[in-house]
Each structure stands twice: as structure tokens, then as C-alpha cells.
Protein backbone atom coordinates (compact mmCIF):
# COMPACT_ATOMS: atom_id res chain seq x y z
CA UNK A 1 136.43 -79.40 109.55
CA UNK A 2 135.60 -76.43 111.52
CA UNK A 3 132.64 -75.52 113.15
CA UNK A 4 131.17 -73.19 110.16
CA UNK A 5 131.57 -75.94 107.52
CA UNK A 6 130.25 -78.55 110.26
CA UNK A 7 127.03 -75.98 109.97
CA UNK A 8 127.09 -76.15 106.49
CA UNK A 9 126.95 -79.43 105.63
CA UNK A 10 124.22 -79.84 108.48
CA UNK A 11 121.80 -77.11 106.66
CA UNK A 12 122.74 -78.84 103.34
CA UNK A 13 121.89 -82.29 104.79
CA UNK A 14 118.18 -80.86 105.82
CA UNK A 15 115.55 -81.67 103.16
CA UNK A 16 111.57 -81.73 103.26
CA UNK A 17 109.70 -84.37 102.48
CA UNK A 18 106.67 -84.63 100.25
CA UNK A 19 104.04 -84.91 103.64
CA UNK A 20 105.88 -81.98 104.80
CA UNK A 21 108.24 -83.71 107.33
CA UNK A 22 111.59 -82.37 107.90
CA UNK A 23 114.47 -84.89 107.52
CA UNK A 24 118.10 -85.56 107.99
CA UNK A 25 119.38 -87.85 105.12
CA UNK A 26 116.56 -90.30 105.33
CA UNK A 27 115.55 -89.96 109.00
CA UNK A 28 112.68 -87.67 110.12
CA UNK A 29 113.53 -84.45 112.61
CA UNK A 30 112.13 -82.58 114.79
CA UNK A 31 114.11 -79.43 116.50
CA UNK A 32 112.73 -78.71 119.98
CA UNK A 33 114.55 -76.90 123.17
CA UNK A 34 117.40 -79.18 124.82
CA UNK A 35 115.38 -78.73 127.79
CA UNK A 36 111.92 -80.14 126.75
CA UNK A 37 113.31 -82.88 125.16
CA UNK A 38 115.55 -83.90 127.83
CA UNK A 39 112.92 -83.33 130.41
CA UNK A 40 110.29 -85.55 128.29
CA UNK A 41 113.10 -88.27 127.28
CA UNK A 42 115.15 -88.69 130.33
CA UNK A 43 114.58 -86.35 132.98
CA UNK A 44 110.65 -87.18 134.22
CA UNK A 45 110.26 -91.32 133.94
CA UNK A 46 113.41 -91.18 135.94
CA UNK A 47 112.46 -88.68 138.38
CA UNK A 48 109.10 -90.69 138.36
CA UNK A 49 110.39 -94.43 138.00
CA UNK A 50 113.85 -94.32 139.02
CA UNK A 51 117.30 -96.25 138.26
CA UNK A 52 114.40 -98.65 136.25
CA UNK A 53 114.68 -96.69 133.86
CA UNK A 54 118.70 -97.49 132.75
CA UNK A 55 116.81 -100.58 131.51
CA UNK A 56 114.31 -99.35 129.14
CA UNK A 57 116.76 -96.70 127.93
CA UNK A 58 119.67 -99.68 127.51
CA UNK A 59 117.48 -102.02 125.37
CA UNK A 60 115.73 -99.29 123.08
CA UNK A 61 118.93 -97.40 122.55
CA UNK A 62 121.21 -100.75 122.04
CA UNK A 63 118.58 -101.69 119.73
CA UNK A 64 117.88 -98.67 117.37
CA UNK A 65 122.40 -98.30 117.52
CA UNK A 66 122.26 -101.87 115.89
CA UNK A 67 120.51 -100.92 113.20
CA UNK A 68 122.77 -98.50 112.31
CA UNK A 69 125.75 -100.84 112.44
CA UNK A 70 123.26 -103.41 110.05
CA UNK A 71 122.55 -100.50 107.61
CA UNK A 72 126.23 -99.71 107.66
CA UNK A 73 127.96 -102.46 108.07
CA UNK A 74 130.57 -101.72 105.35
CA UNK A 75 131.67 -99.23 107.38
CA UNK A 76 133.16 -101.31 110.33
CA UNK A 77 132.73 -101.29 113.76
CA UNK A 78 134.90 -98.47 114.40
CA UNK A 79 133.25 -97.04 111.30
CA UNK A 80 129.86 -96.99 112.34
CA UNK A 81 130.64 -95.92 115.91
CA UNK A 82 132.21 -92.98 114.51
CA UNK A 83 129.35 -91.92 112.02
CA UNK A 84 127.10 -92.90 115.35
CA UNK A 85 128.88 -90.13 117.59
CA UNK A 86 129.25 -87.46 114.54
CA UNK A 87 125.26 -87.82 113.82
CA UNK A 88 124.76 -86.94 117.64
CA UNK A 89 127.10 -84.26 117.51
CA UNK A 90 124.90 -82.61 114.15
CA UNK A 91 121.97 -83.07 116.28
CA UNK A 92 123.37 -80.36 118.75
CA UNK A 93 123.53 -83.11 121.67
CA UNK A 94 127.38 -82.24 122.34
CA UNK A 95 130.81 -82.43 120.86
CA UNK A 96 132.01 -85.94 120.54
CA UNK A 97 135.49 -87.06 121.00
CA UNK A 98 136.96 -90.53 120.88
CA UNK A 99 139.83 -90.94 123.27
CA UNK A 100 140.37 -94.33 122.88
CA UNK A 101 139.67 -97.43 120.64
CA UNK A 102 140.66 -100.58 120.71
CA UNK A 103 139.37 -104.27 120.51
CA UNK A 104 138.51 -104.41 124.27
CA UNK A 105 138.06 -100.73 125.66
CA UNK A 106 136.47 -97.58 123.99
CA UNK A 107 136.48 -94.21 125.77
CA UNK A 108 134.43 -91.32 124.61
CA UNK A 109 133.09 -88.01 125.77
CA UNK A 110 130.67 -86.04 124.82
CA UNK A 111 131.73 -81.88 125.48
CA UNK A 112 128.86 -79.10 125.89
CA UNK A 113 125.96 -81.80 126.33
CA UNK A 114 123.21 -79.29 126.74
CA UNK A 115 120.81 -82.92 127.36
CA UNK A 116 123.52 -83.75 130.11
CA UNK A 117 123.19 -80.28 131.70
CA UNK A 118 119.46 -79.79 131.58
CA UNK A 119 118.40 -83.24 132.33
CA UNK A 120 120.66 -82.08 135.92
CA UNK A 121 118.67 -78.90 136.60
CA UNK A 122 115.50 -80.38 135.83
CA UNK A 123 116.67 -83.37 138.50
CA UNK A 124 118.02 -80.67 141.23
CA UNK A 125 114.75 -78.61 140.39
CA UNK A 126 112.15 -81.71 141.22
CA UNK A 127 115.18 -82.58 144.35
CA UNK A 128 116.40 -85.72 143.01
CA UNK A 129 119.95 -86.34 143.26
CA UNK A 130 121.82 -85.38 139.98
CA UNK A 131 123.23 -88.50 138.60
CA UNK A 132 124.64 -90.21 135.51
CA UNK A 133 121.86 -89.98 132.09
CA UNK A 134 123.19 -89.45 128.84
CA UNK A 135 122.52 -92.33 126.20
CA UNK A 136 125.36 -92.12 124.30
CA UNK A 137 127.14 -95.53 125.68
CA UNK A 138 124.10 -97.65 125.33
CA UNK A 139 124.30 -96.28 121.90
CA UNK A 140 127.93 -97.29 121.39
CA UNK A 141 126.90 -101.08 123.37
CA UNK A 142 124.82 -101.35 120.42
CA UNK A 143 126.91 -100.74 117.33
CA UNK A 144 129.96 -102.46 119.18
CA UNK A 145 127.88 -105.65 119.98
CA UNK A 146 126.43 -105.68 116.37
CA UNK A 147 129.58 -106.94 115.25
CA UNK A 148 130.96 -108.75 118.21
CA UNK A 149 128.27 -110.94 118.09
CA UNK A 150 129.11 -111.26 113.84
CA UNK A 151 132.64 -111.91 114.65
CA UNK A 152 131.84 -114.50 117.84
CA UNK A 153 133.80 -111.82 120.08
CA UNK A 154 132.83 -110.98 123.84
CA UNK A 155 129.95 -108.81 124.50
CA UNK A 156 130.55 -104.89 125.39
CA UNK A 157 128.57 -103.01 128.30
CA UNK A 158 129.12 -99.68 128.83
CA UNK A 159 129.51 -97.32 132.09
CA UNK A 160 128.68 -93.28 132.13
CA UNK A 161 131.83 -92.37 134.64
CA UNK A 162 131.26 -88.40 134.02
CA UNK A 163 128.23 -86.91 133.22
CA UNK A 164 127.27 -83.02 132.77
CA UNK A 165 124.24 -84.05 134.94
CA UNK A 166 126.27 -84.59 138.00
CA UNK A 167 127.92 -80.90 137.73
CA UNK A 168 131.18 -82.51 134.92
CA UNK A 169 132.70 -80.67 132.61
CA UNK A 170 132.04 -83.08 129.96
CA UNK A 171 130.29 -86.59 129.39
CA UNK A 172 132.84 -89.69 129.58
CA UNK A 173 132.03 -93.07 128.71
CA UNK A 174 133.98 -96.48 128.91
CA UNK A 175 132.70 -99.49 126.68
CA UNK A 176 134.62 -102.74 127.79
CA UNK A 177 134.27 -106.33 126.80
């Protein structure tokens, strides 16, 4: 699909509610600038409480990505981590890409993350040293442990090895059990 039809279907997917909420298939929106909402969601509690932080951020995230793989759970693991990454992708947070998947290693990257690039100015501007802050692979610990924990498999934990924060061209992750 290219990147006009990818619009498309995204503008075709918005609907208003009857409260006057805007929402993406069933899940309410709300469109700000990449560079408040990566300021307000990532950039200040870390500049202001640190690597503490990765915590919060891993436990919320894991959570809300497992109940994506429960409401979708017909899809698969691989299923649901897909659908996961494209519904990031339609919310303008980058260009997903799976490089690999298999039962014991997933690698994925995230191109153009304008959260990953702003979250790193807003860090050089308040002189903090850039580092590694995009979401995406507590996201994908979720789904993947969903149904490793089903299927009485090993647990997954993720690691951000590039990040557009840090000055990368893109966002890599690798998920390993």
C-alpha cells in the first residue's frame, strides 16, 4: 500500500462520536504537535525524574499492549504485534518495519520518529544527555508476553539499541526471550 492509500484509509478510519470526541475505530484521539506530546509524555518526568522513569513507562505500556493482544487474540502473536506497529505508524509516530521474527528474537525499527527526534532536542535543550525513549518495545514486551505466558513460553524484555533521540537515523528495537 502506498503512502496515499495509507492516508486514505486513515481519514476513512476517523469518525466522531455522539459527545463530540474524535475516534480511531473505537479508540478516542486527540492530534497535537509531535513536540508537545513528546515533551509532556516522555521528555519532562525524565528530564525531571530520570532513568525511573523506564519503569513507569515499561509497566503502563506492557500493560495497555496486552490488551490489545486479549482483544485480538485471533490474530496471533505475530498478528497482533503487527496490527500494534501499523496503528503507531497511522498515528504519525514513525514508519514501522519488522526485520526480524521469530520464536526467540524480534527486531523492529521505527523510521522518521518525529517523538524520537523531539523528545532529543527537548533533552539537549534542558542539557540532559540525549538517550534511548521511544515506547515502542515495551509495547511489543506486552503483546509478545500476552501469549508467552498463554502458551507457558519464556518471558520477552525488550532493549531500545538505536534511538532518533540519541542523533540515529532510525529507532531499532530487539525483543528476546
Amino acid at each position: 500500500m502506498d503512502v496515499k492509500e495509507e492516508i486514505k484509509e486513515f481519514l476513512n478510519s476517523l469518525k466522531i462520536s455522539q459527545d463530540g470526541s474524535l475516534l480511531y475505530g473505537n479508540e478516542r484521539v486527540v492530534f497535537t504537535p509531535s513536540v508537545l506530546m513528546s515533551i509532556a509524555f516522555t521528555a519532562a518526568p525524565y528530564n525531571k525524574f530520570g532513568d525511573t522513569m523506564r519503569t513507569v513507562y515499561r509497566r503502563g505500556i506492557s500493560k495497555y499492549a496486552r490488551e490489545i493482544a486479549k482483544e485480538n487474540e485471533n490474530l496471533g502473536a505475530r498478528g497482533v504485534f503487527e496490527y500494534l506497529l501499523k496503528f503507531f505508524g497511522k498515528l504519525g509516530w514513525g514508519r514501522p518495519e519488522i526485520i526480524e521474527f521469530s520464536d526467540s528474537k524480534i527486531i523492529f525499527r521505527f523510521y522518521s520518529s518525529l517523538y524520537g527526534k523531539e523528545v532529543g532536542n527537548y533533552l539537549k535543550l534542558m542539557g540532559t544527555q540525549p538517550m534511548a525513549t521511544c515506547p515502542y518495545g515495551y509495547a511489543a514486551e506486552g503483546v509478545l508476553n500476552y501469549f508467552a505466558e498463554k502458551e507457558g513460553k519464556p518471558l520477552y524484555i525488550s532493549e531500545e539499541v538505536k534511538c532518533a533521540a540519541k542523533g540515529d537515523d532510525f529507532c531499532e528495537f530487539i525483543v528476546i526471550s
